[in-house]
C-alpha atoms as a PDB file:
ATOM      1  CA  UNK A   1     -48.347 -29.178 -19.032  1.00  0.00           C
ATOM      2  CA  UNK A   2     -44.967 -29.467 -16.878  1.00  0.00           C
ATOM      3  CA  UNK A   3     -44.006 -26.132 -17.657  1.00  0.00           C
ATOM      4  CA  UNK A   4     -47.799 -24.681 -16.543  1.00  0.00           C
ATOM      5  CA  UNK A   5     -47.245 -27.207 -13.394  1.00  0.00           C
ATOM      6  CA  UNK A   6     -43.578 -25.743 -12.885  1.00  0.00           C
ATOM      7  CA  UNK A   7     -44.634 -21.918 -13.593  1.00  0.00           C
ATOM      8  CA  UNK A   8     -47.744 -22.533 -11.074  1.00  0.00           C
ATOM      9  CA  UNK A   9     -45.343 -23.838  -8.357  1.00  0.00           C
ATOM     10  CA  UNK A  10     -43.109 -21.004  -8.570  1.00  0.00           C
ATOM     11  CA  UNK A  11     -45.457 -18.384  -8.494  1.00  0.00           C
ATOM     12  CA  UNK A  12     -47.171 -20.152  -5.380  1.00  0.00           C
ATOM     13  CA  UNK A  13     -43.243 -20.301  -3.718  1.00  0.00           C
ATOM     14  CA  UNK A  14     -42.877 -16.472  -4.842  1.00  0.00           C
ATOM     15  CA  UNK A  15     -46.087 -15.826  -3.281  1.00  0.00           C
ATOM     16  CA  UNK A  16     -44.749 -17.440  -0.264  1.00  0.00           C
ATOM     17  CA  UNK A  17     -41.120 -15.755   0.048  1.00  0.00           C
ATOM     18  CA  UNK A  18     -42.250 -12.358  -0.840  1.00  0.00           C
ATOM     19  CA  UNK A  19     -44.111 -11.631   2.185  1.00  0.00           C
ATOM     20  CA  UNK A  20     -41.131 -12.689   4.038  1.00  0.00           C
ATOM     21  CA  UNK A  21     -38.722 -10.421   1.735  1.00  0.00           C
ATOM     22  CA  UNK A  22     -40.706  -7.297   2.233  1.00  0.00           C
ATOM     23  CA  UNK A  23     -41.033  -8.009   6.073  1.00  0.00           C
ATOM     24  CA  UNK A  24     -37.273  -8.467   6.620  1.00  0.00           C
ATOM     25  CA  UNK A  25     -36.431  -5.209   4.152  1.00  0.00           C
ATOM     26  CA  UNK A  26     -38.907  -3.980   6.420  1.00  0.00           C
ATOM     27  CA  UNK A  27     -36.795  -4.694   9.320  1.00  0.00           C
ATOM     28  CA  UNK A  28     -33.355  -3.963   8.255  1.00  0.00           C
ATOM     29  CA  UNK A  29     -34.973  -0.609   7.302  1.00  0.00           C
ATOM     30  CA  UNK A  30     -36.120   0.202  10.674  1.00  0.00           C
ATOM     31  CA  UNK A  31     -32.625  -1.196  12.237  1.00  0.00           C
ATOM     32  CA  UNK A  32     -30.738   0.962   9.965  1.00  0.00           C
ATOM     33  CA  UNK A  33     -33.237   4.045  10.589  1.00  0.00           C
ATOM     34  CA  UNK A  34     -32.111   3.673  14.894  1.00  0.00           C
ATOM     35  CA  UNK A  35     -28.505   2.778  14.003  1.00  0.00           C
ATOM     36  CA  UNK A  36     -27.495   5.877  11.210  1.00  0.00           C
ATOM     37  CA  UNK A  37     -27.941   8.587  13.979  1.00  0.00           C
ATOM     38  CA  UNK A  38     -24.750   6.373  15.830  1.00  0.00           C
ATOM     39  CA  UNK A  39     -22.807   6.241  12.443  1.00  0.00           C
ATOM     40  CA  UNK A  40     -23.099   9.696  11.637  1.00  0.00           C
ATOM     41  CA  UNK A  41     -22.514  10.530  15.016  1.00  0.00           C
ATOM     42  CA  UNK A  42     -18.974   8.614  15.068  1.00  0.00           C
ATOM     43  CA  UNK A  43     -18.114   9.922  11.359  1.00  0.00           C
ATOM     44  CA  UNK A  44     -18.556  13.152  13.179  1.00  0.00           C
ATOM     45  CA  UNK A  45     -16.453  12.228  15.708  1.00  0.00           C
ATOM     46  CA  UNK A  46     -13.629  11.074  13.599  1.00  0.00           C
ATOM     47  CA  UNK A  47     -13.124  13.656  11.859  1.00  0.00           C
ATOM     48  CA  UNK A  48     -13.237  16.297  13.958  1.00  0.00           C
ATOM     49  CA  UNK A  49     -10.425  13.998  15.618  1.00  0.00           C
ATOM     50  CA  UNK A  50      -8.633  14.207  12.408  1.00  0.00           C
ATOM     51  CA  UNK A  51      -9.293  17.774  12.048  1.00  0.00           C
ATOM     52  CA  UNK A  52      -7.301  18.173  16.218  1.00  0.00           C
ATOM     53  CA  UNK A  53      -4.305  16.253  14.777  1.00  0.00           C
ATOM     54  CA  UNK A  54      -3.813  17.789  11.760  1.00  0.00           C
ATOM     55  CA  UNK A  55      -1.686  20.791  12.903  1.00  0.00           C
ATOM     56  CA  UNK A  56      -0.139  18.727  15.321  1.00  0.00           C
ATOM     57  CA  UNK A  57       1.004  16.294  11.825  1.00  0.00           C
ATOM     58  CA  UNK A  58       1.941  19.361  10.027  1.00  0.00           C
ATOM     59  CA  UNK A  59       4.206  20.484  13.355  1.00  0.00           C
ATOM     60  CA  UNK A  60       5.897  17.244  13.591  1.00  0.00           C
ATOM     61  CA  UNK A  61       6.415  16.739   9.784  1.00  0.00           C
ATOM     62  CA  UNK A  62       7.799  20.138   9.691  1.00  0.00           C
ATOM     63  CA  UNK A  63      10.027  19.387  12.623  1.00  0.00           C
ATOM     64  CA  UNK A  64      11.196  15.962  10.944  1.00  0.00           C
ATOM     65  CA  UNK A  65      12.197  17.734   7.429  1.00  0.00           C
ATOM     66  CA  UNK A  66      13.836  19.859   9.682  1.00  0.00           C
ATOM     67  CA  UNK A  67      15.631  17.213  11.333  1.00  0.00           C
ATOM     68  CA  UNK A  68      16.976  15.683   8.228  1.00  0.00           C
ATOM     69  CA  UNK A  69      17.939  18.825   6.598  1.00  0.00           C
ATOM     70  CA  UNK A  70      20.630  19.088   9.564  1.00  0.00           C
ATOM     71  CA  UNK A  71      21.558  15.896   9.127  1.00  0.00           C
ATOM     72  CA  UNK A  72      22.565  16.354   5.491  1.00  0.00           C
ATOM     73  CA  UNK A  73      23.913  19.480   6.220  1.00  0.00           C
ATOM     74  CA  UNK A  74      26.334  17.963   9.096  1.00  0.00           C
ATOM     75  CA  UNK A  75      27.142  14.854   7.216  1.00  0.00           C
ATOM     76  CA  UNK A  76      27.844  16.949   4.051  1.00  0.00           C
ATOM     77  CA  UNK A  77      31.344  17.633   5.048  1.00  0.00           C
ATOM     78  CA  UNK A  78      32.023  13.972   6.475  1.00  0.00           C
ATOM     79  CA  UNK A  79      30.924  12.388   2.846  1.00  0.00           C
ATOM     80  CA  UNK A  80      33.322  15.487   1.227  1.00  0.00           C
ATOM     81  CA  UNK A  81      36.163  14.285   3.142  1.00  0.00           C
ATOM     82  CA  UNK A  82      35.170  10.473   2.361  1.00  0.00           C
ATOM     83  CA  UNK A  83      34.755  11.138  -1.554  1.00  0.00           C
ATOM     84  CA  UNK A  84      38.376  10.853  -2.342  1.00  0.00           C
ATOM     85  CA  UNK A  85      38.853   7.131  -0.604  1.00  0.00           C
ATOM     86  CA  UNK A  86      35.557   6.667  -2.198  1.00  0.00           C
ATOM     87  CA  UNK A  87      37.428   6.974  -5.471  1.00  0.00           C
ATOM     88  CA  UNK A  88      40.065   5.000  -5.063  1.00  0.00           C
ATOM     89  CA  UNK A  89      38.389   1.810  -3.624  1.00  0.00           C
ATOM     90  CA  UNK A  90      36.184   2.796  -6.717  1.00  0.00           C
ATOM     91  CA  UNK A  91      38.825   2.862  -8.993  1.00  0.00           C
ATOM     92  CA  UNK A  92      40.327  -0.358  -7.801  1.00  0.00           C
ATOM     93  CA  UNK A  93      37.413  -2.042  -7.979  1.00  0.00           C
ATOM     94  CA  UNK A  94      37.171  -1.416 -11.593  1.00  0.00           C
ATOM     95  CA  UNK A  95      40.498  -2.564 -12.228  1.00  0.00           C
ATOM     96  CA  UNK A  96      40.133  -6.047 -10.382  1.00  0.00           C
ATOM     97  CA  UNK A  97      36.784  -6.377 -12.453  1.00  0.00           C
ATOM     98  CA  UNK A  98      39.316  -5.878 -15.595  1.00  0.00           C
ATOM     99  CA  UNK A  99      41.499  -7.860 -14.667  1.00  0.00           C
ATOM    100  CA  UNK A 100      39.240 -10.752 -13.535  1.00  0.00           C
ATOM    101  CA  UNK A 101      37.330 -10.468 -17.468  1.00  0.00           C
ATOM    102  CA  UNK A 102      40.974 -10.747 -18.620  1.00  0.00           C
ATOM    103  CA  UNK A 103      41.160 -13.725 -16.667  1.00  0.00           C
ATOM    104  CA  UNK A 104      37.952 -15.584 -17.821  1.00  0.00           C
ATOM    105  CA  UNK A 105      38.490 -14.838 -21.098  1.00  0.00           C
ATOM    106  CA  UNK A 106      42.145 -15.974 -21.508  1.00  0.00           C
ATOM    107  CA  UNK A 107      40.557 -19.163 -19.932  1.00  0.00           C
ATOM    108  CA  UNK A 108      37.492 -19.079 -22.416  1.00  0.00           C
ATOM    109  CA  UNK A 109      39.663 -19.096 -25.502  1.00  0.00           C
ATOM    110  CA  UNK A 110      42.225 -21.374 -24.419  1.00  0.00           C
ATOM    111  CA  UNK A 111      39.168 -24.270 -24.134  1.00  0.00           C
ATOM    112  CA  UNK A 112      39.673 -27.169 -26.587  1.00  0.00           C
ATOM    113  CA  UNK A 113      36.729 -26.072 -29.527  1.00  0.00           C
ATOM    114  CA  UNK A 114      34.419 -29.186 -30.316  1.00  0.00           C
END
């Protein structure tokens, strides 16, 4: 009988809400129906603004790769003239890295074992 009671009550609340349900839907449907006209309108809008600046893009990412193709190009000759220091700081580098394992592990081997 609590069950019948309960299933009786719900349907009467359904009955209730789904009036409401179909009348909101109902509104949101006719919002949406005087709004989309305004969406579409500034989708439109958009992209024809995208469509404008899309040479104007293409010109200044052309003129950018340009830009850094001289670069390279003029700095080519300073890192050329640079690659021999580049070298020898290298090379010395390495050898105080040697000479620092050396170091440590002269010290490792000379700890008392336990």
């Amino acid at each position: 009988p609590h069950l019948i009671t309960l299933g009786n009550h719900l349907n009467s609340v359904w009955a209730q809400v789904l009036p409401h349900l179909i009348a909101l839907g109902t509104q949101m449907y006719s919002v949406w129906a005087q709004v989309a006209p305004h969406v579409n309108a500034f989708g439109g809008y958009i992209s024809a603004q995208c469509a404008a600046l899309q040479p104007f893009l293409a010109t200044m990412v052309a003129h950018a790769s340009e830009s850094v193709q001289q670069m390279i190009a003029a700095a080519g000759p300073v890192v050329e003239s640079l690659y021999p220091h580049l070298e020898a700081v290298t090379t010395q580098l390495f050898h105080v890295w040697s000479v620092l394992l050396t170091v440590v592990d002269t010290w490792i081997q000379a700890l008392p074992e336990f």
